[in-house]
Protein backbone atom coordinates (compact mmCIF):
# COMPACT_ATOMS: atom_id res chain seq x y z
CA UNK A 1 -27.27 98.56 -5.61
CA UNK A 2 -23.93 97.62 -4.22
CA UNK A 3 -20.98 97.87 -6.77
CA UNK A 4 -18.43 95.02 -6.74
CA UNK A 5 -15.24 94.43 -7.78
CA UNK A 6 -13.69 91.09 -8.92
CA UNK A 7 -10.14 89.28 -8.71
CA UNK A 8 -8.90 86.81 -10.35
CA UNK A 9 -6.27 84.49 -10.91
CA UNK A 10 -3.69 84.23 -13.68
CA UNK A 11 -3.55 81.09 -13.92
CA UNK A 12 -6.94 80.52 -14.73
CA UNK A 13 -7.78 83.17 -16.98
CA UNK A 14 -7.38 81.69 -20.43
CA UNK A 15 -9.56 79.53 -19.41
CA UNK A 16 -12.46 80.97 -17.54
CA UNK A 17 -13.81 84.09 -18.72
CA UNK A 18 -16.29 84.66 -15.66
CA UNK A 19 -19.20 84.06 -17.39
CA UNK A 20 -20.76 82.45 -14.41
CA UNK A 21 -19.52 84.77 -12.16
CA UNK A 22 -20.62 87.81 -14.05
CA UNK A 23 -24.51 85.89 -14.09
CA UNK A 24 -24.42 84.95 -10.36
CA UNK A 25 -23.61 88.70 -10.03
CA UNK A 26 -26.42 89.56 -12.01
CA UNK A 27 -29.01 87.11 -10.06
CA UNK A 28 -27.45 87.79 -7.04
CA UNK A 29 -26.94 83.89 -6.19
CA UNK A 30 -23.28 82.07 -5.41
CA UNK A 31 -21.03 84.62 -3.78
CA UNK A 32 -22.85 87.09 -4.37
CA UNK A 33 -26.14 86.04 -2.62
CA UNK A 34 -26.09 88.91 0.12
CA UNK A 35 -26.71 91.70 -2.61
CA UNK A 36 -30.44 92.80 -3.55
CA UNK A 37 -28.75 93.98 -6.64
CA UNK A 38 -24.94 93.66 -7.49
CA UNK A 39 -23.26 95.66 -10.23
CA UNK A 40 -19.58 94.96 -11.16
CA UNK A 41 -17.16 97.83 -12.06
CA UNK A 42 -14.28 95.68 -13.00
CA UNK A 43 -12.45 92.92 -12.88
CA UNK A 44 -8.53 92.50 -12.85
CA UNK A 45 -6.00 89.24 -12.77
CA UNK A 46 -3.84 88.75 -9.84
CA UNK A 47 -0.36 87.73 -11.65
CA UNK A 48 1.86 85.92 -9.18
CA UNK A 49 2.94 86.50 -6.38
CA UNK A 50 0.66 89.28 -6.03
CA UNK A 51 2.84 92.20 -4.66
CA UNK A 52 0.03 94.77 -6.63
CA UNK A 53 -2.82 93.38 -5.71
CA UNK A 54 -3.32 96.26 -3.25
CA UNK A 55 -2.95 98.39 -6.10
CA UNK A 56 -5.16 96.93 -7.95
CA UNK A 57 -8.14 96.83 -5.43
CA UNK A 58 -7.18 100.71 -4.96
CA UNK A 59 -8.14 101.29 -8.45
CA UNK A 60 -11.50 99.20 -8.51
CA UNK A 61 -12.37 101.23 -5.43
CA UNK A 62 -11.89 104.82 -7.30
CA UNK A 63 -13.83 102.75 -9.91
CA UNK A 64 -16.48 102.71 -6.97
CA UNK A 65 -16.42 99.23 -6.02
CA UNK A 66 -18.08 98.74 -2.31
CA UNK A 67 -16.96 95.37 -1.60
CA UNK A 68 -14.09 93.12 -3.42
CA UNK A 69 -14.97 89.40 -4.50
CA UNK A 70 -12.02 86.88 -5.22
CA UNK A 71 -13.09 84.32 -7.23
CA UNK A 72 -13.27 80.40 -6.66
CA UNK A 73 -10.74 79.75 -8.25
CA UNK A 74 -8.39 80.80 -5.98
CA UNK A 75 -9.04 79.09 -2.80
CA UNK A 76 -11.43 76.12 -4.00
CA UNK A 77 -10.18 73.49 -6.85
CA UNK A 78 -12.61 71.35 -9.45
CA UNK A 79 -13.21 67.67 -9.33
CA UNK A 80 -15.37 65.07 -10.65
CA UNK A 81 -18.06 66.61 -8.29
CA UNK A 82 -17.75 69.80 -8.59
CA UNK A 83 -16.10 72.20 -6.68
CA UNK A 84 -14.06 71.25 -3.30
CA UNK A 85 -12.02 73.50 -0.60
CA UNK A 86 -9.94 70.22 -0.13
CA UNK A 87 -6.65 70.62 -1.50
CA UNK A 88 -7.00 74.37 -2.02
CA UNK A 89 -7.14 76.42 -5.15
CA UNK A 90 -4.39 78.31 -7.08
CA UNK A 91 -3.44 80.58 -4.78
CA UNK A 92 -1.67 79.42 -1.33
CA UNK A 93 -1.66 83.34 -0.10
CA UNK A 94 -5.08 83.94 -0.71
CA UNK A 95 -5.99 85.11 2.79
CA UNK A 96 -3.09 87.13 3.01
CA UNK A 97 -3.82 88.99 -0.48
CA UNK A 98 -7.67 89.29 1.27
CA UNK A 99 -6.17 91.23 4.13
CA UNK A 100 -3.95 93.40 1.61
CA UNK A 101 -6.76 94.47 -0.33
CA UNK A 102 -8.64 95.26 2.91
CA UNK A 103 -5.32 97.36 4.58
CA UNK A 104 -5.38 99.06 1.21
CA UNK A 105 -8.81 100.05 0.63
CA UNK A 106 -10.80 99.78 3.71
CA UNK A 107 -13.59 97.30 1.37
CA UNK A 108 -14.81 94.37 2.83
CA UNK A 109 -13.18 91.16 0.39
CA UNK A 110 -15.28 88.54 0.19
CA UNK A 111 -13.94 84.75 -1.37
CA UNK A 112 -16.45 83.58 -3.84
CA UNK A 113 -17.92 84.36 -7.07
CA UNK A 114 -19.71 81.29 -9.18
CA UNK A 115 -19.17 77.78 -8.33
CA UNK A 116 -19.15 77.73 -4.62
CA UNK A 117 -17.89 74.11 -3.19
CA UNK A 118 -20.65 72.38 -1.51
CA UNK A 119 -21.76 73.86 1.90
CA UNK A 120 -19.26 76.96 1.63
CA UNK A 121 -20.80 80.09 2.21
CA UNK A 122 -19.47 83.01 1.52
CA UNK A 123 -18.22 85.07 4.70
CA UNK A 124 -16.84 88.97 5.44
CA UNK A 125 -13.72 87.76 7.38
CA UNK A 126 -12.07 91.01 6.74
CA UNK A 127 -14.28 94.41 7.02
């Protein structure tokens, strides 16, 4: 079983409460599709412009998460279709928040939870 934590975006989180990511999780399908069997151990909200987010993937690591999942949110947006990397998602530093979590922590961080845009797949870019 591989424990995983999850970050979020403020901006979207009075509207999405991660039911589909917490059931691709589960199934192990979406971002999560590498993982036999994926457990989450927590889940925080990245508030703008994300100076703790290291802290924050600290404490989901003492909370014994083995790899750190941003979700879609942040780097994808929704349209008519679905789900799109054109035009980006709420966060413009997401890569650079990746790479703090990972210089904090050591944890792979992995962008992706439910609702992957059409032909994304989820990738390790830092480990």
């Amino acid at each position: 079983m591989t424990k995983v934590g999850i970050i979020r975006c403020e901006i979207n989180e009075f509207f999405c409460p991660l039911t589909s990511g917490l059931r691709c999780a589960e199934q192990g399908t979406e971002g999560f599709q590498y993982y036999e069997n994926a457990q989450v151990v927590g889940i925080f909200t990245c508030h703008c412009p994300g100076n703790n987010v290291g802290e924050l993937a600290k404490i989901l690591k003492s909370k014994g998460a083995e790899a750190i999942h941003i979700s879609t949110c942040m780097f994808a947006s929704k349209n008519g279709s679905g789900w799109t990397l054109v035009g980006g998602g709420f966060c413009e530093k997401c890569d650079a928040l990746m790479e703090t979590m990972h210089q904090a922590t050591g944890l792979p961080c992995i962008k992706g939870t439910a609702h992957l845009p059409n032909g994304f797949t989820p990738s390790i870019p830092y480990t």
